[in-house]
Protein backbone atom coordinates (compact mmCIF):
# COMPACT_ATOMS: atom_id res chain seq x y z
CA UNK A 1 37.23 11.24 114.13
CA UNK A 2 36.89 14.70 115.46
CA UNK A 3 38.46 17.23 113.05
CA UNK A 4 40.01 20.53 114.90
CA UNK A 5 39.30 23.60 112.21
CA UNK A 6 41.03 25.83 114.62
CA UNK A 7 44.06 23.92 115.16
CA UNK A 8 44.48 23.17 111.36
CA UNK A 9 43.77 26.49 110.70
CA UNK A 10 46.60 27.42 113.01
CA UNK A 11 49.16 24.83 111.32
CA UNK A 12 48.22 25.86 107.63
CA UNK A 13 49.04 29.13 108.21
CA UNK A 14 52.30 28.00 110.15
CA UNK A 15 53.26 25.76 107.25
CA UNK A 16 53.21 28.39 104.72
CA UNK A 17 55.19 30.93 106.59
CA UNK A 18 57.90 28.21 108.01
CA UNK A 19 58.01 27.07 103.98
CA UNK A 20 59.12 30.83 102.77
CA UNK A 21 61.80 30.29 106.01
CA UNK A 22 62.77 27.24 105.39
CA UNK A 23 67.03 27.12 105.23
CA UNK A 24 68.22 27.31 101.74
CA UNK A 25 65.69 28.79 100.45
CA UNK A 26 66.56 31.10 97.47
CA UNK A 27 63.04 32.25 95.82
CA UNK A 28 60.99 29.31 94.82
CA UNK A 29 64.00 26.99 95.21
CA UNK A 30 65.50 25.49 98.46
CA UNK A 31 69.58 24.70 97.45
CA UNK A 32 70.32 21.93 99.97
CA UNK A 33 73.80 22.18 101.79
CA UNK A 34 76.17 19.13 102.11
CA UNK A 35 77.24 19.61 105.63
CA UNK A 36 73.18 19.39 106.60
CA UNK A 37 71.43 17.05 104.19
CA UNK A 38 73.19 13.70 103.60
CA UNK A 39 70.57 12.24 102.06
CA UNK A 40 67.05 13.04 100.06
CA UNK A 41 63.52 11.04 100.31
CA UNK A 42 61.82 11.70 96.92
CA UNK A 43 58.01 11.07 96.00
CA UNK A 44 56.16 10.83 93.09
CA UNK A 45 52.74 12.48 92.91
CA UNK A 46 50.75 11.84 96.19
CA UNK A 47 47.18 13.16 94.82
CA UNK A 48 45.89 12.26 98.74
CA UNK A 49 46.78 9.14 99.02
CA UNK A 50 47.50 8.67 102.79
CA UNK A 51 48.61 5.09 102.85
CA UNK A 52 51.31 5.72 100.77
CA UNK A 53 52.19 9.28 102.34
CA UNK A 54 52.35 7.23 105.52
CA UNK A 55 54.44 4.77 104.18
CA UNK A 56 57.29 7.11 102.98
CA UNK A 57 57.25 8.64 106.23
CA UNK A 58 57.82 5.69 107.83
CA UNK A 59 60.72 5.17 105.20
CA UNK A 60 62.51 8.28 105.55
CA UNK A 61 61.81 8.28 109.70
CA UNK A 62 63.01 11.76 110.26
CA UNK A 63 63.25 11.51 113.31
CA UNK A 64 66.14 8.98 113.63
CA UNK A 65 67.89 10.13 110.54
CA UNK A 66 68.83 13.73 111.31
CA UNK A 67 70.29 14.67 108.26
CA UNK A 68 68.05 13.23 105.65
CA UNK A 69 65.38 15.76 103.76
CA UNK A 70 62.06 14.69 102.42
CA UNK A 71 60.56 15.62 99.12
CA UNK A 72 57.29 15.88 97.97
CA UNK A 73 54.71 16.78 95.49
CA UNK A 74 51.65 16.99 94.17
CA UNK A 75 48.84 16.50 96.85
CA UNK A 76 45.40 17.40 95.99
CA UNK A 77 42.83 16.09 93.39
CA UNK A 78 42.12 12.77 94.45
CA UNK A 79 40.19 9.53 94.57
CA UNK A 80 39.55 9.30 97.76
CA UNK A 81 36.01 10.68 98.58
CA UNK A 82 33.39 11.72 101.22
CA UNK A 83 29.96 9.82 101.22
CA UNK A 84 28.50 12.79 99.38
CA UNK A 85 31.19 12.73 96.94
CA UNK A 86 33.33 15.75 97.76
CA UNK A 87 37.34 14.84 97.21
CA UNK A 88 39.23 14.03 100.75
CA UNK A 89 42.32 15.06 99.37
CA UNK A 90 42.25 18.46 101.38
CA UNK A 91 43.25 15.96 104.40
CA UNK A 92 47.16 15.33 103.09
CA UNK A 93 47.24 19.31 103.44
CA UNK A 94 46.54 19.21 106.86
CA UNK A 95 48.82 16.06 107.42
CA UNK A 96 51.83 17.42 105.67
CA UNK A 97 51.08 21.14 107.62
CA UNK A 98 51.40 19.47 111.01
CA UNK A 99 54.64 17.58 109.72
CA UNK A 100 56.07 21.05 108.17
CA UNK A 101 56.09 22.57 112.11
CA UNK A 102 58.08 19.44 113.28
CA UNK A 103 60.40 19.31 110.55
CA UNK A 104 60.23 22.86 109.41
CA UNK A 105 63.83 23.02 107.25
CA UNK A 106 63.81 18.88 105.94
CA UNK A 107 60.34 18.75 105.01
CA UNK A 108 60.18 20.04 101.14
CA UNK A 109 56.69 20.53 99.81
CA UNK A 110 56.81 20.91 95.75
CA UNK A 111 54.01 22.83 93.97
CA UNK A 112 52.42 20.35 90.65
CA UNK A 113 50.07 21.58 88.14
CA UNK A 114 46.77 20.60 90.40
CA UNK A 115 48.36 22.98 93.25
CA UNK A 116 48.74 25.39 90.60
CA UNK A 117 45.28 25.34 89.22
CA UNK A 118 43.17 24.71 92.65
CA UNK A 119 45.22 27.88 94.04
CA UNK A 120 44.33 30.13 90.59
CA UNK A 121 40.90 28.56 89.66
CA UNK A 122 41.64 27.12 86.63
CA UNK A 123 39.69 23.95 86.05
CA UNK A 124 40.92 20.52 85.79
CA UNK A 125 38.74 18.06 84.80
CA UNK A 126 38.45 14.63 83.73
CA UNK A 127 35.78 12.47 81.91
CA UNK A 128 33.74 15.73 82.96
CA UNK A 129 34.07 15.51 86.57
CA UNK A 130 35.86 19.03 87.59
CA UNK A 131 38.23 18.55 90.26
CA UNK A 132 38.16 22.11 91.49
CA UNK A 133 35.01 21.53 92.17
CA UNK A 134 35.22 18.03 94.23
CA UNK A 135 37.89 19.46 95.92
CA UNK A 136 36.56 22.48 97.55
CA UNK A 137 32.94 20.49 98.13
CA UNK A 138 35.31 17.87 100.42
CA UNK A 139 36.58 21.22 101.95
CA UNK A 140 32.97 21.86 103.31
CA UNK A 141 32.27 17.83 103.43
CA UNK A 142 34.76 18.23 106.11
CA UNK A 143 34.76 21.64 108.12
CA UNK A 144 31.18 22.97 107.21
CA UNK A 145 30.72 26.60 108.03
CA UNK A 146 34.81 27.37 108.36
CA UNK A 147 34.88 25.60 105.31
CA UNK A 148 36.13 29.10 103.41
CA UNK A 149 38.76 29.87 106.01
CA UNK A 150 40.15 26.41 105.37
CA UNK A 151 40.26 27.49 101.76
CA UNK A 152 42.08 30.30 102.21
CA UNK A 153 44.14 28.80 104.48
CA UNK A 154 45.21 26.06 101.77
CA UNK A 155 45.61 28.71 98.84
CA UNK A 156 48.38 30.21 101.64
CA UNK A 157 50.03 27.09 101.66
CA UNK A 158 49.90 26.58 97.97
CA UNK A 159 51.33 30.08 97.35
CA UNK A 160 54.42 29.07 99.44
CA UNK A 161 54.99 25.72 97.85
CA UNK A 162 58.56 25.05 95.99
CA UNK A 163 59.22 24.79 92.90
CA UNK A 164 62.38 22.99 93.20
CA UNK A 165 65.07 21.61 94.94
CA UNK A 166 68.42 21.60 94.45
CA UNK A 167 70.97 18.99 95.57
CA UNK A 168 74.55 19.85 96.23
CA UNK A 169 75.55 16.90 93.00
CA UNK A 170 73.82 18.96 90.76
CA UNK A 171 70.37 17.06 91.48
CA UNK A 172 67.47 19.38 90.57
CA UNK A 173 64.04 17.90 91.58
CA UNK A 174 60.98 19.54 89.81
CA UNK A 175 57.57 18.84 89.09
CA UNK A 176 57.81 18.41 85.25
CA UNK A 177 59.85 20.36 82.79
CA UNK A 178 58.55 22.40 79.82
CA UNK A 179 57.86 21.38 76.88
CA UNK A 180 60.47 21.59 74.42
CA UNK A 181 58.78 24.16 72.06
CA UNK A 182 58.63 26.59 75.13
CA UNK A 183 62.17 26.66 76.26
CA UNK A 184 63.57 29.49 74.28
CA UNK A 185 60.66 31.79 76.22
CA UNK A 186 60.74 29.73 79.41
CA UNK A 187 62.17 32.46 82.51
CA UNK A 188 64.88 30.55 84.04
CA UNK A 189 64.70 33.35 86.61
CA UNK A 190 61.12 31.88 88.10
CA UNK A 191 63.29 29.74 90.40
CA UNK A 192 64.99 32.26 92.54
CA UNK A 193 62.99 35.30 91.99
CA UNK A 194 61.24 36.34 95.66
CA UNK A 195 57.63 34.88 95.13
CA UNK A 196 55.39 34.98 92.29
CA UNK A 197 53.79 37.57 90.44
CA UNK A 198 50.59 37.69 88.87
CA UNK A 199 52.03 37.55 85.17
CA UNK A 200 53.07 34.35 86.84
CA UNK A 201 50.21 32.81 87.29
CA UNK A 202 48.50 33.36 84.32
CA UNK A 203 47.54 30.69 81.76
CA UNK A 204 50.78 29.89 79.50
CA UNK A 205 53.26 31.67 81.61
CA UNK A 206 56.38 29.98 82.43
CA UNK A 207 55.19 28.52 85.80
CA UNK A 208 52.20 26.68 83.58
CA UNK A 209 54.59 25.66 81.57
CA UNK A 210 57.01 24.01 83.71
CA UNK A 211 54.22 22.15 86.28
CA UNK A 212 51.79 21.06 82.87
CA UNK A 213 54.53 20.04 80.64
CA UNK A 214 54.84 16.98 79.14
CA UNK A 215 57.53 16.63 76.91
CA UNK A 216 59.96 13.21 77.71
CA UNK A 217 62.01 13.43 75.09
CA UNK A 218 66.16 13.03 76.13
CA UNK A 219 67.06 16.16 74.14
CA UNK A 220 64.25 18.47 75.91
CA UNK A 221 65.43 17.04 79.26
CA UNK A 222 69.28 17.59 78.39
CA UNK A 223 68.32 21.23 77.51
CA UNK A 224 66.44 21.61 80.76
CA UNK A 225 68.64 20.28 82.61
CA UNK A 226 71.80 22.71 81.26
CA UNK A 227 69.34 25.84 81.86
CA UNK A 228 69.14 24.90 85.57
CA UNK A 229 72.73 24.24 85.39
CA UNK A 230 72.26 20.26 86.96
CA UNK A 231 73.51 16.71 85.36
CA UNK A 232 70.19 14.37 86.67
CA UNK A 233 66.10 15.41 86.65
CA UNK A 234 63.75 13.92 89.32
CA UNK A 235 59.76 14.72 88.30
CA UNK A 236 56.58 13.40 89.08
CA UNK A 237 53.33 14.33 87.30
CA UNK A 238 53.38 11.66 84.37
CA UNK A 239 51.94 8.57 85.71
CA UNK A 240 53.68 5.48 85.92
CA UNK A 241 52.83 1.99 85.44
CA UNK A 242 55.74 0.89 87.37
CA UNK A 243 55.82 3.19 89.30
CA UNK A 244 58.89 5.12 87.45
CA UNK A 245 60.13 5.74 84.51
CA UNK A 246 64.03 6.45 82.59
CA UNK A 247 62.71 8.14 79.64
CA UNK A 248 66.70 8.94 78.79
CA UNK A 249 69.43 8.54 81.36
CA UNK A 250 69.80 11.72 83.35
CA UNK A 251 65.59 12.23 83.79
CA UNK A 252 63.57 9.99 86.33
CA UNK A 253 59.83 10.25 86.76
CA UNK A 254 58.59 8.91 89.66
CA UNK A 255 55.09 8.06 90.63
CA UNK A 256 53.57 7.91 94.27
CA UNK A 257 49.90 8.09 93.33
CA UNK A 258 48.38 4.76 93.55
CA UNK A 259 50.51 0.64 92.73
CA UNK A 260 53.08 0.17 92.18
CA UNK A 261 54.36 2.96 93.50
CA UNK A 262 57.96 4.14 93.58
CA UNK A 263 60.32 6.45 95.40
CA UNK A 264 64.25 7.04 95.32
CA UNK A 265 66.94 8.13 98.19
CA UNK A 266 69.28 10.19 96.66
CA UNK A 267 72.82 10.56 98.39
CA UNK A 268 74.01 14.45 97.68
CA UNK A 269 77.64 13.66 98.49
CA UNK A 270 78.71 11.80 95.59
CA UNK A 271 78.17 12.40 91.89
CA UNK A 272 75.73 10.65 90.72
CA UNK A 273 76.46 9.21 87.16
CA UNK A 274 73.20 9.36 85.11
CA UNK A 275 73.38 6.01 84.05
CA UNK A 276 73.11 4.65 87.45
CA UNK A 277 69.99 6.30 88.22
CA UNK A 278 67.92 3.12 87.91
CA UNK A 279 70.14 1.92 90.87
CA UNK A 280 68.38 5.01 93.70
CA UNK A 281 65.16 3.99 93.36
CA UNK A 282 62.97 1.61 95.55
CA UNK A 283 59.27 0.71 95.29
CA UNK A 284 56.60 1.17 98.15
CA UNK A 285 56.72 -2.13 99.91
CA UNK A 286 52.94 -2.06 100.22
CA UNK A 287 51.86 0.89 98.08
CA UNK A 288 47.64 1.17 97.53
CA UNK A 289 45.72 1.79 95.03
CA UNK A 290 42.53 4.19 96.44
């Protein structure tokens, strides 16, 4: 299939200016309105997978549901790869950048920890393969000599990424939440401050914190959750194995990446009490392990 660097180029760089303009957007957070969003498509991590990307499009059909907003996260750093080894992930960029111009204020891209690192360098590696590294040879795998523009082009689009969304029930969808240890020094602020500063992006800043931490317990999520001033959590970015997990009653991880894989629709006109969480949240009907 022939690959258009041009037109991609074109819709990466639409993407990431339509995502700072996107309505309801309030600094790194988009606060959904009632009277526009009825309903919320939610992902797990996607880390490239297209089969299941395709598959929750196909669920949430945008198109014939008018007021319903889609949510994801997490996209690069695959398994996916090229003959010569370079990571394909690069590929859900351009997918979701096309589908960003035709649904420019319901499509909701959220920034994890691999965004965070393949936009700032840091490495990520494991069992000594560097992802950073795979990623960015797929890059030129793909588009040869405009194989840097493309790069810059996604660090654009990684810059304008989310960091959360907020649902009008006092739903706040996030990557991950900080570790418990780090929320007396965490900057609530980050969330609807006007883009991010360097201090930002440096190694144990706030923003590191909240896309790399790992912390599950209920009382860390309770805490969280009163700082952002919501009642239920929806993360990603701790895998699954079915797909999602209640680690306490108002937090649900969900997990996109590979089988099972799990998703929830979240109504935002009714309260949602946290222990019927369990009851929002559906599993791929064909999700694929790649």
């Amino acid at each position: 299939m022939r690959i258009d660097a041009d037109q991609n180029l074109r819709s990466l760089r639409q993407a990431a200016m339509l995502s700072r303009a996107t309505a309801g957007r309030r600094g790194m957070t988009v606060h959904l309105a009632p009277e526009t969003a009825a309903d919320v498509l939610v992902s797990g991590d996607l880390h490239g997978n297209l089969f299941n990307l395709q598959a929750l499009l196909k669920l949430a059909d945008l198109d014939m549901n008018p007021q319903r907003h889609l949510v994801l996260q997490e996209f690069v750093h695959g398994t996916a790869r090229y003959p010569d080894g370079g990571c394909r992930s690069h590929r859900m960029l351009d997918v979701l950048a096309a589908l960003k111009s035709r649904h420019p204020h319901r499509l909701h891209l959220i920034m994890g920890n691999h965004e965070l690192a393949q936009w700032t360098g840091r490495k990520v590696a494991k069992d000594d393969v560097y992802f950073n590294d795979l990623f960015e040879e797929g890059v030129r795998s793909c588009y040869g000599p405009r194989a840097e523009e493309m790069i810059e082009a996604y660090d654009q689009l990684f810059s304008s990424m989310l960091l959360a969304v907020r649902l009008p029930n006092r739903v706040f969808i996030c990557h991950s939440i900080p570790e418990g240890r780090h929320l007396a020094s965490f900057d609530v602020g980050l969330f609807e401050q006007m883009g991010l500063r360097e201090e930002d992006l440096e190694n144990k800043a706030s923003l590191y914190h909240l896309v790399w931490g790992r912390d599950t317990r209920a009382e860390t999520a309770r805490k969280f959750a009163e700082m952002v001033d919501a009642e239920i959590l929806i993360t990603g970015h701790i895998a699954q194995e079915a797909g999602y997990g209640l680690p306490s009653d108002a937090h649900l991880i969900l997990d996109s990446m590979a089988s099972p894989a799990a998703y929830a629709l979240i109504p935002t006109s009714e309260s949602i009490p946290p222990t019927s969480l369990k009851e929002f949240v559906r599993l791929l009907p064909h999700g694929t392990r790649i």
